[in-house]
N, C-alpha and C. Protein backbone atom coordinates (compact mmCIF):
# COMPACT_ATOMS: atom_id res chain seq x y z
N UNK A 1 154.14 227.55 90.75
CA UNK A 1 153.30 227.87 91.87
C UNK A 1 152.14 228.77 91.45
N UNK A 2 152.60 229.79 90.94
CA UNK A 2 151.71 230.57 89.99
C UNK A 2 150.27 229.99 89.31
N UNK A 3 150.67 229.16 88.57
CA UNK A 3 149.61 227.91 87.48
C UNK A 3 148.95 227.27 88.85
N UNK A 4 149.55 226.70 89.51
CA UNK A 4 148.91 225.93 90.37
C UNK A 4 147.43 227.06 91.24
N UNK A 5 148.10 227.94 91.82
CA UNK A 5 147.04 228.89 92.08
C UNK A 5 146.04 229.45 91.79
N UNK A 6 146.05 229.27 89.97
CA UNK A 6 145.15 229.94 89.38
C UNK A 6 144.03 228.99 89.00
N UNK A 7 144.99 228.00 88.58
CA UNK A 7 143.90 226.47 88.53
C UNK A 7 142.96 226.12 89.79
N UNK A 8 143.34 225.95 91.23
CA UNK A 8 142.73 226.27 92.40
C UNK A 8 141.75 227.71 91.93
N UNK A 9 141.77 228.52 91.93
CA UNK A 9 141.01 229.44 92.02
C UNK A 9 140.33 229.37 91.20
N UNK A 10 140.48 229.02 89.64
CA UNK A 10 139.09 228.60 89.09
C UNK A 10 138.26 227.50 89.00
N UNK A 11 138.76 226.79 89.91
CA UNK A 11 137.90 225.61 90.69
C UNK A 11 137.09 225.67 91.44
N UNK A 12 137.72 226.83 92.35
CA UNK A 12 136.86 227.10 93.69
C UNK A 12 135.98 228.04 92.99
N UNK A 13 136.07 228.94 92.21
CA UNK A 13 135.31 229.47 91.58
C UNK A 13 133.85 229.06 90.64
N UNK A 14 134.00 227.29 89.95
CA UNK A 14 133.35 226.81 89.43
C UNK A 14 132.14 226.09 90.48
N UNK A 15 132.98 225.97 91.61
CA UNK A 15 132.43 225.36 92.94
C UNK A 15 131.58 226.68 93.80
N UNK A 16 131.99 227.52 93.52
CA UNK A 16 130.76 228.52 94.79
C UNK A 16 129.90 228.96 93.34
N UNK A 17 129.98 229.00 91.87
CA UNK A 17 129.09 229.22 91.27
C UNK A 17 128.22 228.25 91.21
N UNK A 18 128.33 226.83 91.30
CA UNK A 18 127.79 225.85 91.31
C UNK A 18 126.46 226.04 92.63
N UNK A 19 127.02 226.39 94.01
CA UNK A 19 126.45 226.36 95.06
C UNK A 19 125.83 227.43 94.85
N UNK A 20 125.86 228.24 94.76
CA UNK A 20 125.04 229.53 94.08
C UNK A 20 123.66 229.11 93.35
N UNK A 21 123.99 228.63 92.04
CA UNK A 21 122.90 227.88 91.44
C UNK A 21 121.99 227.60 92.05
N UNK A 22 122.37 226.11 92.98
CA UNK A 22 121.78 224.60 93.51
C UNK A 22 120.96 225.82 94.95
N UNK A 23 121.49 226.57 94.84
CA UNK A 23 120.56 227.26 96.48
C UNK A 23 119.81 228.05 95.68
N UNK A 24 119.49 228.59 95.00
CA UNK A 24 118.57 229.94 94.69
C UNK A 24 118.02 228.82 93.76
N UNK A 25 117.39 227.32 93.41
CA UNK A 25 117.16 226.83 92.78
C UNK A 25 115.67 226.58 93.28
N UNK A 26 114.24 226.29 93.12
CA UNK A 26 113.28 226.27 93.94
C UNK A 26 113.45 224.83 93.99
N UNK A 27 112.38 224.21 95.14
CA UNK A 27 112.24 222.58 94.95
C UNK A 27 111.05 222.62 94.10
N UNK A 28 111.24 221.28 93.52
CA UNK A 28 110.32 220.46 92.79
C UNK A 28 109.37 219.80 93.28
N UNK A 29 108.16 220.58 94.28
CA UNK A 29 107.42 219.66 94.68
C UNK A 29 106.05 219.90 94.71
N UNK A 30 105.69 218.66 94.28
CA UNK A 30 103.80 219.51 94.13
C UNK A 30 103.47 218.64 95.09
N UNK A 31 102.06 219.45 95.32
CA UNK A 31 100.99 218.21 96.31
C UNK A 31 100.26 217.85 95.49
N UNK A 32 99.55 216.76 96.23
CA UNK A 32 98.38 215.71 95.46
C UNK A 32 97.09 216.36 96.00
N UNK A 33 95.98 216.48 95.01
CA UNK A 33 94.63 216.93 95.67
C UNK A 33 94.24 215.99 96.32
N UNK A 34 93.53 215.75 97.32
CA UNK A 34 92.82 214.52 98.16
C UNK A 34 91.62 215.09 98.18
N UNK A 35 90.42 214.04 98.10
CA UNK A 35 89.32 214.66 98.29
C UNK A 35 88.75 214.56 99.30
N UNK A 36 89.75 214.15 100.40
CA UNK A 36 88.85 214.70 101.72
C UNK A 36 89.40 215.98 102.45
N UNK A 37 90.60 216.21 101.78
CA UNK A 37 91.63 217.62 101.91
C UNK A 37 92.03 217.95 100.91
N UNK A 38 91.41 218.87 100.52
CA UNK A 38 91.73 219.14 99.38
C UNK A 38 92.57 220.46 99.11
N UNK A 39 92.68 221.48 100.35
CA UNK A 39 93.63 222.52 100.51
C UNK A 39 94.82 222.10 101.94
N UNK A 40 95.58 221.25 101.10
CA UNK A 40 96.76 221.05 102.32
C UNK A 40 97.25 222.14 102.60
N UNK A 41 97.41 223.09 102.09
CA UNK A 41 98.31 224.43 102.82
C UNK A 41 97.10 225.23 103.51
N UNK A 42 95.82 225.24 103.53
CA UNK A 42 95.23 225.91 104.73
C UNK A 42 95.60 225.31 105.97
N UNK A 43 94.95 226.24 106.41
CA UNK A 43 94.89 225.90 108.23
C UNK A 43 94.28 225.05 108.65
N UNK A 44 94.83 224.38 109.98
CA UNK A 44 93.56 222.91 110.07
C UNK A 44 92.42 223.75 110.38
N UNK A 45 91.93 223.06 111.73
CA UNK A 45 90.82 223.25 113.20
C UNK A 45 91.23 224.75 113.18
N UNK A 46 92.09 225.68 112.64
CA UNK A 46 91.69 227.17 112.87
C UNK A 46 91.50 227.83 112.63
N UNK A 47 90.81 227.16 111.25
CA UNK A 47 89.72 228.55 110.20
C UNK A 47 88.81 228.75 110.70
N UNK A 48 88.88 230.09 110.24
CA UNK A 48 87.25 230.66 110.67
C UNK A 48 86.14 230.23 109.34
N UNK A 49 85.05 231.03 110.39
CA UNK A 49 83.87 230.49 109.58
C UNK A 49 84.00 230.52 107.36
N UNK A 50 84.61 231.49 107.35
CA UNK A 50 84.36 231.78 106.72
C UNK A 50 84.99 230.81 105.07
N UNK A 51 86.38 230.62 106.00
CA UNK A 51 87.33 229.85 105.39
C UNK A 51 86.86 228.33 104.92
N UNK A 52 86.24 228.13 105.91
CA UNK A 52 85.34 226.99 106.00
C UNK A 52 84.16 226.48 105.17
N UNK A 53 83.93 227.93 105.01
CA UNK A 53 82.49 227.88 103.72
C UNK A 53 83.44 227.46 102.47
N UNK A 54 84.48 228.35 101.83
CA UNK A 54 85.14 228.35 100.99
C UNK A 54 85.64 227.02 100.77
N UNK A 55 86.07 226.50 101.81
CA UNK A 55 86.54 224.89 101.67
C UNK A 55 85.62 224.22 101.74
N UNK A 56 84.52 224.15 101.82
CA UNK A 56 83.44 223.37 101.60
C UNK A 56 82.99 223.47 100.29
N UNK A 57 83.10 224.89 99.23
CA UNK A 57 82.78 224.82 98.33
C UNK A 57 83.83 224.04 97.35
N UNK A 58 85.05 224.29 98.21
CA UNK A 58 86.45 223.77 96.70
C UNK A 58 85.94 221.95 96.92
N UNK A 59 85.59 221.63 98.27
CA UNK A 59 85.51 220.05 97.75
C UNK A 59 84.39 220.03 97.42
N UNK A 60 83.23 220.59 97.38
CA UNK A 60 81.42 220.25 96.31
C UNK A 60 82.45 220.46 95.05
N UNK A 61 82.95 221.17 94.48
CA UNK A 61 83.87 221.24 93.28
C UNK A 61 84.42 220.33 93.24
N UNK A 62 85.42 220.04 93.57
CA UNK A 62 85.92 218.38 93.42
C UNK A 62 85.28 217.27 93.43
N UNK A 63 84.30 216.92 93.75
CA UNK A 63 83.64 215.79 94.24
C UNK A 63 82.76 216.30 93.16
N UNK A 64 82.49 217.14 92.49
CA UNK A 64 81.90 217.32 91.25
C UNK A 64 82.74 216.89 89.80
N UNK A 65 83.37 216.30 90.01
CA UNK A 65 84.81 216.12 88.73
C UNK A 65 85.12 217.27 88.56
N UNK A 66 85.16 218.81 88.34
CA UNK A 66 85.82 219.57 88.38
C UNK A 66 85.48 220.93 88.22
N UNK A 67 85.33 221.53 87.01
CA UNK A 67 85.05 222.73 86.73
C UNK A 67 83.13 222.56 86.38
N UNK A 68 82.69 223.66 86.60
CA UNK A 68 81.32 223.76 86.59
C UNK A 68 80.49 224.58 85.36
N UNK A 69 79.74 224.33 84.67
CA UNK A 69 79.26 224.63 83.77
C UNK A 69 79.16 225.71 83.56
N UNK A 70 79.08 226.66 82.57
CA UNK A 70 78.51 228.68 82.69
C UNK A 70 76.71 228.63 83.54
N UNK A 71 76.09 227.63 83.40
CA UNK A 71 74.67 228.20 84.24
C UNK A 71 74.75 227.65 85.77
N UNK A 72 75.56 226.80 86.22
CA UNK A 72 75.79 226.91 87.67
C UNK A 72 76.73 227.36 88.21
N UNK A 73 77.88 228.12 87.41
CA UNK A 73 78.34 229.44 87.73
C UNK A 73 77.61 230.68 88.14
N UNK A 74 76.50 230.72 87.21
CA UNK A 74 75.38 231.74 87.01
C UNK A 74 74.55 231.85 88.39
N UNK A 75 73.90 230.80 88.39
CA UNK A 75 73.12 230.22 89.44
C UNK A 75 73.39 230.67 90.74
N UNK A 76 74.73 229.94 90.88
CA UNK A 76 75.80 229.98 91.83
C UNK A 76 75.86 231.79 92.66
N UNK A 77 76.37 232.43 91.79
CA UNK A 77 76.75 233.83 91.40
C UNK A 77 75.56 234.54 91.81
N UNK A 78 74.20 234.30 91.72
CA UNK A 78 72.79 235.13 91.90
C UNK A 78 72.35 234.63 93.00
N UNK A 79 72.51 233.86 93.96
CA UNK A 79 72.23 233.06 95.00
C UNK A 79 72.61 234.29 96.06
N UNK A 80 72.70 235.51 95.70
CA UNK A 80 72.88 236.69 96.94
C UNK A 80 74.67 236.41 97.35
N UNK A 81 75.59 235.79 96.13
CA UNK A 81 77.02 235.84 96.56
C UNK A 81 77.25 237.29 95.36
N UNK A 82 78.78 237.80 96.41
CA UNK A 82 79.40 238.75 95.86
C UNK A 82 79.90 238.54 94.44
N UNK A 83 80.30 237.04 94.40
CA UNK A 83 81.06 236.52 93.19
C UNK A 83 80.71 234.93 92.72
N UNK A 84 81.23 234.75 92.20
CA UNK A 84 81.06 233.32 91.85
C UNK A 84 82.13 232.00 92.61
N UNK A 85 83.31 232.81 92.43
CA UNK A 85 84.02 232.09 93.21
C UNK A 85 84.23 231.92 94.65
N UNK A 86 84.06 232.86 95.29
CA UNK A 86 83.89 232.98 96.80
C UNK A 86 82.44 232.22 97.53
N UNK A 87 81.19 232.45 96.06
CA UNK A 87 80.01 231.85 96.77
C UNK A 87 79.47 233.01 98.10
N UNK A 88 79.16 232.72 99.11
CA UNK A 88 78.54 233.35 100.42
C UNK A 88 79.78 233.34 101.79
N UNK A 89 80.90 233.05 101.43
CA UNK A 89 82.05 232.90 102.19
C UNK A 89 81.99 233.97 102.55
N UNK A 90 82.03 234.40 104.08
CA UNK A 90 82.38 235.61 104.64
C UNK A 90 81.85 236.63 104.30
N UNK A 91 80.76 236.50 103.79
CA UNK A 91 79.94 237.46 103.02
C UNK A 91 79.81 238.81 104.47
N UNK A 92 79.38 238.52 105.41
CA UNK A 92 78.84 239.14 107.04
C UNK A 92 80.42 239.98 106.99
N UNK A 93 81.84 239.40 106.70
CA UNK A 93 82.68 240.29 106.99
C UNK A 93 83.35 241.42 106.15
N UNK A 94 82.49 241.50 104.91
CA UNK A 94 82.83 241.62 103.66
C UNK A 94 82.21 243.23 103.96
N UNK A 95 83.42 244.63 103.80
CA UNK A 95 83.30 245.93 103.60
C UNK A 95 82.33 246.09 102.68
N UNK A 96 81.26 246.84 103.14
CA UNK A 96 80.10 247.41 101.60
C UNK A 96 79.53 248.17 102.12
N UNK A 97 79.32 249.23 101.24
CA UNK A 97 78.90 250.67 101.69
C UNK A 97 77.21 250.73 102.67
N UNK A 98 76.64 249.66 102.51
CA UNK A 98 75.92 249.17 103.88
C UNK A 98 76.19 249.21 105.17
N UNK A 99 77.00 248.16 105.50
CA UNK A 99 77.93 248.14 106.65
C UNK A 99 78.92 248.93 107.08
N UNK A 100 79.10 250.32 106.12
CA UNK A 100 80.24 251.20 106.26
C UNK A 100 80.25 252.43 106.68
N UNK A 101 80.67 253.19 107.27
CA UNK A 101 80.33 254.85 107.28
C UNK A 101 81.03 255.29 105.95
N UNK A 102 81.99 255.31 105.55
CA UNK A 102 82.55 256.05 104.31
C UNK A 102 81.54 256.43 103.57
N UNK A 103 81.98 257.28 102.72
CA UNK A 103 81.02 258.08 101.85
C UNK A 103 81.20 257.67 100.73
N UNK A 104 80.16 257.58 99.68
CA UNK A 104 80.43 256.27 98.38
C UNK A 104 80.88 257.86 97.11
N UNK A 105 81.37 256.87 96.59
CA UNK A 105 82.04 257.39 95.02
C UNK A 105 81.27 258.35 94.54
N UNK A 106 79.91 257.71 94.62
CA UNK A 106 79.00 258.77 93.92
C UNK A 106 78.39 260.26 95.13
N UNK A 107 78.94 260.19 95.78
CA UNK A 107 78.41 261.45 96.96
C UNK A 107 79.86 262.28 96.63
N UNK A 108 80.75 261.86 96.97
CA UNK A 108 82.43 262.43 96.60
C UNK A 108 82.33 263.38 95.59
N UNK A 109 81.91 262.24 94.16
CA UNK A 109 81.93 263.33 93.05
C UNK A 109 80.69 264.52 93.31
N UNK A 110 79.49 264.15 93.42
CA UNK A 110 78.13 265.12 93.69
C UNK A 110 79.04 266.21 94.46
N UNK A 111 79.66 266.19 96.00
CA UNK A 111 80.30 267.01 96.72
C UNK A 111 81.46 267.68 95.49
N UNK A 112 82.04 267.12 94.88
CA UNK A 112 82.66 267.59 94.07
C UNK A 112 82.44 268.51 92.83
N UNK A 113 81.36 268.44 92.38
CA UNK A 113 80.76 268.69 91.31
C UNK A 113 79.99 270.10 91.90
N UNK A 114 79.34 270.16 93.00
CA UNK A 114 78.82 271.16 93.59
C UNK A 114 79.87 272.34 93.76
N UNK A 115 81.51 271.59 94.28
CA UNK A 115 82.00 273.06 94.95
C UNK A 115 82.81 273.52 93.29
N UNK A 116 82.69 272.97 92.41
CA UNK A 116 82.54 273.60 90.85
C UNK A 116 82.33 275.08 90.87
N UNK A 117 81.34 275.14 91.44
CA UNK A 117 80.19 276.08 91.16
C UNK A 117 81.01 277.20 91.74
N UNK A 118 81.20 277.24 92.71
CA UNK A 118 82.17 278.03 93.51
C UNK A 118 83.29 278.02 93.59
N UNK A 119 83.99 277.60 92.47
CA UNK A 119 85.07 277.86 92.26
C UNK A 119 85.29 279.12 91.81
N UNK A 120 84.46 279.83 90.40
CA UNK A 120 84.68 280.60 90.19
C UNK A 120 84.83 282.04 90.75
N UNK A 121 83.43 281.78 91.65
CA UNK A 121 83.91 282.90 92.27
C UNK A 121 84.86 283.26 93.42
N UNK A 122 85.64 282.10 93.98
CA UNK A 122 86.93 282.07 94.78
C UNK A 122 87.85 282.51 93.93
N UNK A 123 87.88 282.39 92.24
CA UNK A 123 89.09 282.84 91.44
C UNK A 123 88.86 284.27 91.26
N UNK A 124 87.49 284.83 91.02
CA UNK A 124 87.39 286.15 90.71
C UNK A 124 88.08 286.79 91.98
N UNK A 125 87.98 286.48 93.13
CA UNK A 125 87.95 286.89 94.57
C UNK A 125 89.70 286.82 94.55
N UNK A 126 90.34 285.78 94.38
CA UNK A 126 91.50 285.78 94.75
C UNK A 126 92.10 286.46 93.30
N UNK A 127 92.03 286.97 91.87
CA UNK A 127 92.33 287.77 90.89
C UNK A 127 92.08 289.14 91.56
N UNK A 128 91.25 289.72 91.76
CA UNK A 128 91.00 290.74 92.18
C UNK A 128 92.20 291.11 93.30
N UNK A 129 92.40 290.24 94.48
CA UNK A 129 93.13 290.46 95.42
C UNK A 129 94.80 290.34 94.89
N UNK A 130 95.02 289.87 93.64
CA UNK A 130 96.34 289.78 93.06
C UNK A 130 96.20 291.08 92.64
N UNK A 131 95.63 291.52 91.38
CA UNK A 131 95.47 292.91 90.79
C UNK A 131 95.77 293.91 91.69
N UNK A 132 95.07 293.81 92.77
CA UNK A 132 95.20 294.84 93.78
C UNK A 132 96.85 295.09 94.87
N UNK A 133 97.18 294.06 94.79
CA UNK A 133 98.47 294.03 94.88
C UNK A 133 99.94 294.17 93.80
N UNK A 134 99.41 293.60 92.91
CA UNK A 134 100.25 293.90 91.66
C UNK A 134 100.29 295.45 91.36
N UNK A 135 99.03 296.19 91.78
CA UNK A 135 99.07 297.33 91.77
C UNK A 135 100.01 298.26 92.67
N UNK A 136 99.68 297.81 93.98
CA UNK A 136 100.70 298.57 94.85
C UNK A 136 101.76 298.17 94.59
N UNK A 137 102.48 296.94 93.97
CA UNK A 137 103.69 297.05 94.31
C UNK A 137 104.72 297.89 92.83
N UNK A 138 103.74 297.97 91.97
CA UNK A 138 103.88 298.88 90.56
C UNK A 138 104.18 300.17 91.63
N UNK A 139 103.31 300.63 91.87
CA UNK A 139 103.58 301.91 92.37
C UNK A 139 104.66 302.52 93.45
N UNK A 140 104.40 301.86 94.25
CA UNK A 140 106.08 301.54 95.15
C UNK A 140 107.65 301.33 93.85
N UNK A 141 107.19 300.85 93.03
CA UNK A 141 108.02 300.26 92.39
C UNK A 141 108.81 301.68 91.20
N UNK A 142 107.25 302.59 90.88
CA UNK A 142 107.44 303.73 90.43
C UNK A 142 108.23 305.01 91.24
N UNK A 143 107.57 304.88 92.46
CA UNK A 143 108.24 306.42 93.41
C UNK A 143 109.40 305.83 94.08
N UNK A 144 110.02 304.33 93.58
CA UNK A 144 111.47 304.42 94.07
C UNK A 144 112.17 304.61 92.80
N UNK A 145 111.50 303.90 91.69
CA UNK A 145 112.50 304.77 90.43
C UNK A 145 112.26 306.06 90.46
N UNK A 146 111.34 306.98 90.69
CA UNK A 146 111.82 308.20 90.95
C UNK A 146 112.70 309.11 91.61
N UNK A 147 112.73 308.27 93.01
CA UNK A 147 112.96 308.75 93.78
C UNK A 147 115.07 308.51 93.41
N UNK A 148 114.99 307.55 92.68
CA UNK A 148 116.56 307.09 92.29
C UNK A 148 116.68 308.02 91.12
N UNK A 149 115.62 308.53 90.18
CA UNK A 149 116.26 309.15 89.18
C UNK A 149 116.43 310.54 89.62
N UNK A 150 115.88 311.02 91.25
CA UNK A 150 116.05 312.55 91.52
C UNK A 150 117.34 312.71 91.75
N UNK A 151 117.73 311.43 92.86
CA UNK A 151 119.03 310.93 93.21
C UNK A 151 120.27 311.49 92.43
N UNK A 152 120.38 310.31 90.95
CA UNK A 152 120.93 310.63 90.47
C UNK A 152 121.15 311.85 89.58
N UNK A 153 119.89 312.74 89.53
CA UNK A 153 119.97 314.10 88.72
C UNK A 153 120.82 315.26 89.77
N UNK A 154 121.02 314.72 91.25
CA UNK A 154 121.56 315.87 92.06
C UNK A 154 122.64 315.37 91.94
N UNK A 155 123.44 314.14 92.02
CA UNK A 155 124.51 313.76 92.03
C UNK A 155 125.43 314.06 90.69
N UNK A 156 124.33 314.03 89.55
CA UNK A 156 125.11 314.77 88.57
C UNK A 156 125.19 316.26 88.26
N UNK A 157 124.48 317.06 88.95
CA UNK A 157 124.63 318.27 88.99
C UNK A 157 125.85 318.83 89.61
N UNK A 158 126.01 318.18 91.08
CA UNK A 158 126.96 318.04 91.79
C UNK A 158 128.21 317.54 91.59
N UNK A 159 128.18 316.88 90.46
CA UNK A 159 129.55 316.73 89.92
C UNK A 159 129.86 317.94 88.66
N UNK A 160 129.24 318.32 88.26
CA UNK A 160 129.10 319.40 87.08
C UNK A 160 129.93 320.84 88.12
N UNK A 161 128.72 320.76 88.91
CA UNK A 161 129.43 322.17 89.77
C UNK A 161 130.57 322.04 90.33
């Protein structure tokens, strides 16, 4: 009964490792480019404009046989786009320190670089105000050891007498 059990159990065992496998396994499936759709996983009718430019450029790319030369990359790229690959896609929604209030990199550091200047004398200012405390507490620190060594000079007198 024993044997029999164990044989079952490393069966069932070979069987949920098996299912294990076959599920965490990806599928095997590609799509086909079409050149009148050429991004099946976008969105149909509910891209925006912008999406739209972009897919207009991937099929002029396709319908071009494929990849595009380095000077109409170039071309492409100086035509007032951010990049080469994007082209003028969404350019209108595209964050740039034009369209932005934030304050650019180079004002940050300038602001930065200025309060430099004044640093130092916030350190002289706050040294001074340590010193000046390091001081009092020396001295406090002195008239209670005194005040402990009078202490103990009566307490030993007082044991003497």
């Amino acid at each position: 009964m024993k044997s029999l059990l164990s044989g079952l159990r490393y069966v069932l065992t070979l069987c949920l490792c098996a299912v294990l496998l076959f599920s965490f396994a990806p599928s095997a499936s590609a799509q086909a480019v079409v050149k009148d759709k050429p991004m099946a996983n976008e969105p149909s009718s509910s891209t925006t404009k912008a999406a739209k430019q972009y897919e207009g450029a991937a099929k002029e790319t396709i319908d071009k046989g494929g990849l595009r030369s380095l000077e109409e990359v170039r071309d492409r790229a100086a035509n007032g786009a951010p990049n080469e690959v994007q082209g003028t896609a969404g350019i209108e929604e595209m964050k740039r320190p034009s369209n932005t209030s934030a304050t650019s990199i180079e004002e940050q550091i300038k602001k930065g670089l200025d309060n430099t200047d004044k640093a130092p004398e916030k350190l002289t200012k706050e040294a001074k105000k340590a010193a000046k405390q390091a001081e009092k507490q020396a001295k406090k620190a002195t008239k209670e050891a005194e005040k402990q060594a009078k202490k103990a000079a009566k307490e030993a007198k007082a044991m003497v007498n």
